[in-house]
Protein backbone atom coordinates (compact mmCIF):
# COMPACT_ATOMS: atom_id res chain seq x y z
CA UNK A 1 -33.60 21.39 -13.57
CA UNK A 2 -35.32 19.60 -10.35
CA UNK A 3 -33.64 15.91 -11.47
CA UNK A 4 -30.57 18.10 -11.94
CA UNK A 5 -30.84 19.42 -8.24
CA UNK A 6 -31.97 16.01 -7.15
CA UNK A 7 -28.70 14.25 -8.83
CA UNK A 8 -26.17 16.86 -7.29
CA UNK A 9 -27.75 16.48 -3.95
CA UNK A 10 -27.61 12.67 -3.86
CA UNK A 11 -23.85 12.89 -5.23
CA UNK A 12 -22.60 14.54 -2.24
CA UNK A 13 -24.57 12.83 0.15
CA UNK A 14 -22.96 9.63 -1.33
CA UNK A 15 -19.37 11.45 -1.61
CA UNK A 16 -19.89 12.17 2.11
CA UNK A 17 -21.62 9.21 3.50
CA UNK A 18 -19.15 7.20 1.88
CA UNK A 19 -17.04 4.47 3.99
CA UNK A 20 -14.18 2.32 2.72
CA UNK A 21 -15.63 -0.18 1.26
CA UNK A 22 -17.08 2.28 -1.39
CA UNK A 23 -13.55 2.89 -3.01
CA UNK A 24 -12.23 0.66 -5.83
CA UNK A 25 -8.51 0.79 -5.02
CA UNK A 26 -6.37 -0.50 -7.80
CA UNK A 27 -2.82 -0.77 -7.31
CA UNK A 28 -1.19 -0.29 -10.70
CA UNK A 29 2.75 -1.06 -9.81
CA UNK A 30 4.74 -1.66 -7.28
CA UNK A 31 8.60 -0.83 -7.99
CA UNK A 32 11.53 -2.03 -5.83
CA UNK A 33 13.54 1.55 -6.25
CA UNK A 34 16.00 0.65 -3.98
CA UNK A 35 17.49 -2.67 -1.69
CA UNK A 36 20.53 -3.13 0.54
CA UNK A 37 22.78 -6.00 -1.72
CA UNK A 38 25.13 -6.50 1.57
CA UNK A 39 21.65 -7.12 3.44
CA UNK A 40 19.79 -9.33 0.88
CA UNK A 41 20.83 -11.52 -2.01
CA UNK A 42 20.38 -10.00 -5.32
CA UNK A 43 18.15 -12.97 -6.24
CA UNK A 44 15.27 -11.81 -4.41
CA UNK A 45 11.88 -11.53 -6.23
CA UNK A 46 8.92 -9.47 -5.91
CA UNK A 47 6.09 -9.90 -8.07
CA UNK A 48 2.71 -8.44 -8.13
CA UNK A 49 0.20 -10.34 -10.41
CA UNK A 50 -3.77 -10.88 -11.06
CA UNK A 51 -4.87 -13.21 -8.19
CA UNK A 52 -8.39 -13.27 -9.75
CA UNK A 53 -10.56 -11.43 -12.07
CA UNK A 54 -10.79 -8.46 -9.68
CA UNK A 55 -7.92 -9.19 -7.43
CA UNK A 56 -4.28 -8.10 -7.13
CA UNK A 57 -1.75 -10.41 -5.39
CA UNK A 58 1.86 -9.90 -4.17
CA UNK A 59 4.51 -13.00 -3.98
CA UNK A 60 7.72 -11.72 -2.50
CA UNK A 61 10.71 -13.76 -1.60
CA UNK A 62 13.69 -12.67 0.21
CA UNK A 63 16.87 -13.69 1.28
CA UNK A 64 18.08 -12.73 4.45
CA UNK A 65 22.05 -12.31 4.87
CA UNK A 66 21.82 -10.72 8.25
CA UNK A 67 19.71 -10.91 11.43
CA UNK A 68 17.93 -7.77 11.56
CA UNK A 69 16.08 -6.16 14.68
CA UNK A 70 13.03 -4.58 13.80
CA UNK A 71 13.67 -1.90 17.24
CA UNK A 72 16.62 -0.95 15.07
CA UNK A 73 14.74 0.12 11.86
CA UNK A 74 12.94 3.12 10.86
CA UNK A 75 10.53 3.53 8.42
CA UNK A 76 8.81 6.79 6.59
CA UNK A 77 6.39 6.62 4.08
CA UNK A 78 5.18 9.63 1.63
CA UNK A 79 1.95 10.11 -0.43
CA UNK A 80 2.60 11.64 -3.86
CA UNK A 81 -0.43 12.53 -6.38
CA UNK A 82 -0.68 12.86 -9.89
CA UNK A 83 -1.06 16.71 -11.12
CA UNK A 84 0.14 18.31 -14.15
CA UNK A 85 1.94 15.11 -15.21
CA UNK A 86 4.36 14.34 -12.58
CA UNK A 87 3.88 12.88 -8.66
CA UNK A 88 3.50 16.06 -6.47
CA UNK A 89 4.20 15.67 -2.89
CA UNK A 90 1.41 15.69 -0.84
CA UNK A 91 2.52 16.89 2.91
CA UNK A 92 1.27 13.70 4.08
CA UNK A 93 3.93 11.63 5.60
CA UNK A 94 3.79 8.67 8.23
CA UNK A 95 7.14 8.25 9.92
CA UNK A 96 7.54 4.92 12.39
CA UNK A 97 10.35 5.52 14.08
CA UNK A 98 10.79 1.90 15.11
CA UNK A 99 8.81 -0.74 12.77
CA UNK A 100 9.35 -3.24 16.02
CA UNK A 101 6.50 -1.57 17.72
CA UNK A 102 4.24 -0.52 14.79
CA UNK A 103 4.15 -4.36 13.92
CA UNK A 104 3.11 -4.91 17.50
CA UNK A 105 0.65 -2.35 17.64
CA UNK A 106 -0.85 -3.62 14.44
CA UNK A 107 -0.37 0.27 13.18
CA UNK A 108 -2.98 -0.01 10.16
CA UNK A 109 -3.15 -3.66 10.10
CA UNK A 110 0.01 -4.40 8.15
CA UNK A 111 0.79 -7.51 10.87
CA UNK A 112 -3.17 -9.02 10.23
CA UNK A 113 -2.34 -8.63 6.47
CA UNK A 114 1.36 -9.57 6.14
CA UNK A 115 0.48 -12.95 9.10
CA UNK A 116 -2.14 -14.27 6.81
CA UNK A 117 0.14 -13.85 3.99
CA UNK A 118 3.57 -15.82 5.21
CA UNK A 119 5.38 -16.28 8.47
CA UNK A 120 6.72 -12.96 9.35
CA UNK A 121 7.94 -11.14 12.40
CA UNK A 122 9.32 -7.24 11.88
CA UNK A 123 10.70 -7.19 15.03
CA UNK A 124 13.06 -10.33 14.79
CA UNK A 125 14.38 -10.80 11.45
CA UNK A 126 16.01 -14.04 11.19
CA UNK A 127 18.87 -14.92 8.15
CA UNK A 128 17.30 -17.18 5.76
CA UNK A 129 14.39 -17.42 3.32
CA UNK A 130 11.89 -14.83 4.23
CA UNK A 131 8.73 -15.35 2.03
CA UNK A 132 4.68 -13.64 1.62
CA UNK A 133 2.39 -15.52 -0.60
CA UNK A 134 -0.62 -14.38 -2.58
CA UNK A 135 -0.49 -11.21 -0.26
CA UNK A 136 -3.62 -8.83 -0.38
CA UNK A 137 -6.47 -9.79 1.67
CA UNK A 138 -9.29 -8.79 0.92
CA UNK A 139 -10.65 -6.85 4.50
CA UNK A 140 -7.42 -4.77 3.62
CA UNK A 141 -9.80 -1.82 2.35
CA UNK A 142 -11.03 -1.38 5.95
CA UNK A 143 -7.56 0.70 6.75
CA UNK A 144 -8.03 2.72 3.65
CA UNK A 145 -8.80 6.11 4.66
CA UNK A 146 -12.89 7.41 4.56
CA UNK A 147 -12.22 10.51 2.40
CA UNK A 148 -9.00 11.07 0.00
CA UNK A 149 -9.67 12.64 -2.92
CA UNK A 150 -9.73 10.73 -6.21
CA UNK A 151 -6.71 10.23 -8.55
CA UNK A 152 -3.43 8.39 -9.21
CA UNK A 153 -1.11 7.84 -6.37
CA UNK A 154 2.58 7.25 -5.43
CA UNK A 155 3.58 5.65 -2.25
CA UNK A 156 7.18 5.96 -1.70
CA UNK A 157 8.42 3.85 0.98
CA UNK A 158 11.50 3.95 2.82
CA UNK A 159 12.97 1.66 5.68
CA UNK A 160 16.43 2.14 7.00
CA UNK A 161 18.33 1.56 10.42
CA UNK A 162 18.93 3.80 12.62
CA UNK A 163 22.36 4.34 11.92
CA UNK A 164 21.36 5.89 8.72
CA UNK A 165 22.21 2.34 6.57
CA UNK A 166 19.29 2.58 4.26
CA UNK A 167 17.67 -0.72 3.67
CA UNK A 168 14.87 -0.91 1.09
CA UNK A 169 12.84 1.84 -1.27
CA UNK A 170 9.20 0.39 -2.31
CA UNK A 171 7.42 2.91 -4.62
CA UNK A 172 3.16 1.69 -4.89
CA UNK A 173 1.63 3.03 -7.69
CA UNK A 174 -2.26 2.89 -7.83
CA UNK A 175 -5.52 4.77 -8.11
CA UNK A 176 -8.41 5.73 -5.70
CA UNK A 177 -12.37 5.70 -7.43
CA UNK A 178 -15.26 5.55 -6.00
CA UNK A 179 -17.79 2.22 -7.18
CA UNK A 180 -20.64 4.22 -8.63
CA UNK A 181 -18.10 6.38 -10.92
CA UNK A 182 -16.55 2.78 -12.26
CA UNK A 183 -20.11 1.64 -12.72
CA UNK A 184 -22.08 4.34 -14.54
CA UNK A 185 -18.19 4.17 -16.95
CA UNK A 186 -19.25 0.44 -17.48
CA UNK A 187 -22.82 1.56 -17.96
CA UNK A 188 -21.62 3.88 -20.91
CA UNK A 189 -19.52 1.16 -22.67
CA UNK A 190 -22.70 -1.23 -22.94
């Protein structure tokens, strides 16, 4: 009963304690729900893929048929989780009412990650070839939030100008566990 008491004890400690770099985030999918065909050619491709043996990647290429300003685009992103077999809204929403200065801000990191990942600049999108390569660094998991409980997750997100054209819909499938949960798991299959 003590070892019992003992286990618990150490379990939320851990649970509580934990930082970022305890998760094991695994993105699952990522789904292109929805593009502007008057804004980019239809031959665009986005592909996720295994980078390495524990590592996700994205390649995305994109053709540009209008210059875009990035003070003239909105974004809002949702958080769904799985429950009762469906994605169930969560209430948690992050609107960004003007990407130009989120990607100057570095809101969450997304210009460190997307700059080490291709030449890209939200808040002057040029016509042409617009390209990320092998995107998903690895220091990524430092913007991942400290506590959210564990699961499977939907990211639905939505960018559009402000005149209401809409321009892209990016759903991100994936799952939140904690390391020691995916190791004692492993443990049991030996």
């Amino acid at each position: 009963m003590i070892i019992l008491r003992v286990a618990i004890l150490i379990a939320i400690i851990y649970y509580s304690c934990s930082s970022p770099s305890d998760y094991k985030s695994l993105i699952e999918n990522i789904k292109i729900d929805y593009y502007n065909t008057d804004l980019a050619s239809p031959n665009s491709s986005f592909k996720l893929f295994k980078y390495n043996r524990s590592q996700f990647a994205i390649n995305v290429s994109i053709w540009i048929l209008q210059d875009l300003d990035g003070r003239k685009i909105e974004s809002a992103t949702k958080l769904y989780k799985f429950l009762s077999n469906d994605f169930k809204y969560t209430g948690v929403q992050l609107k960004v009412p003007n990407v130009c200065k989120m990607w100057k801000d570095d809101l969450y990191g997304i210009r460190t990650i997307m700059r080490k990942c291709g030449d890209v600049d939200l808040c002057d999108i040029k016509k042409g070839h617009w390209h990320l390569d092998n995107c998903w660094p690895t220091d990524s998991i430092k913007y991942f939030p400290k506590s959210i409980p564990l699961g499977h997750y939907k990211i639905a997100m939505e960018s559009k100008l402000m005149d209401g054209t809409p321009l892209v819909t990016i759903a991100w499938y994936g799952e939140a566990s904690l390391y020691f949960r995916q190791m004692k798991n492993n443990r049991e299959h030996l």
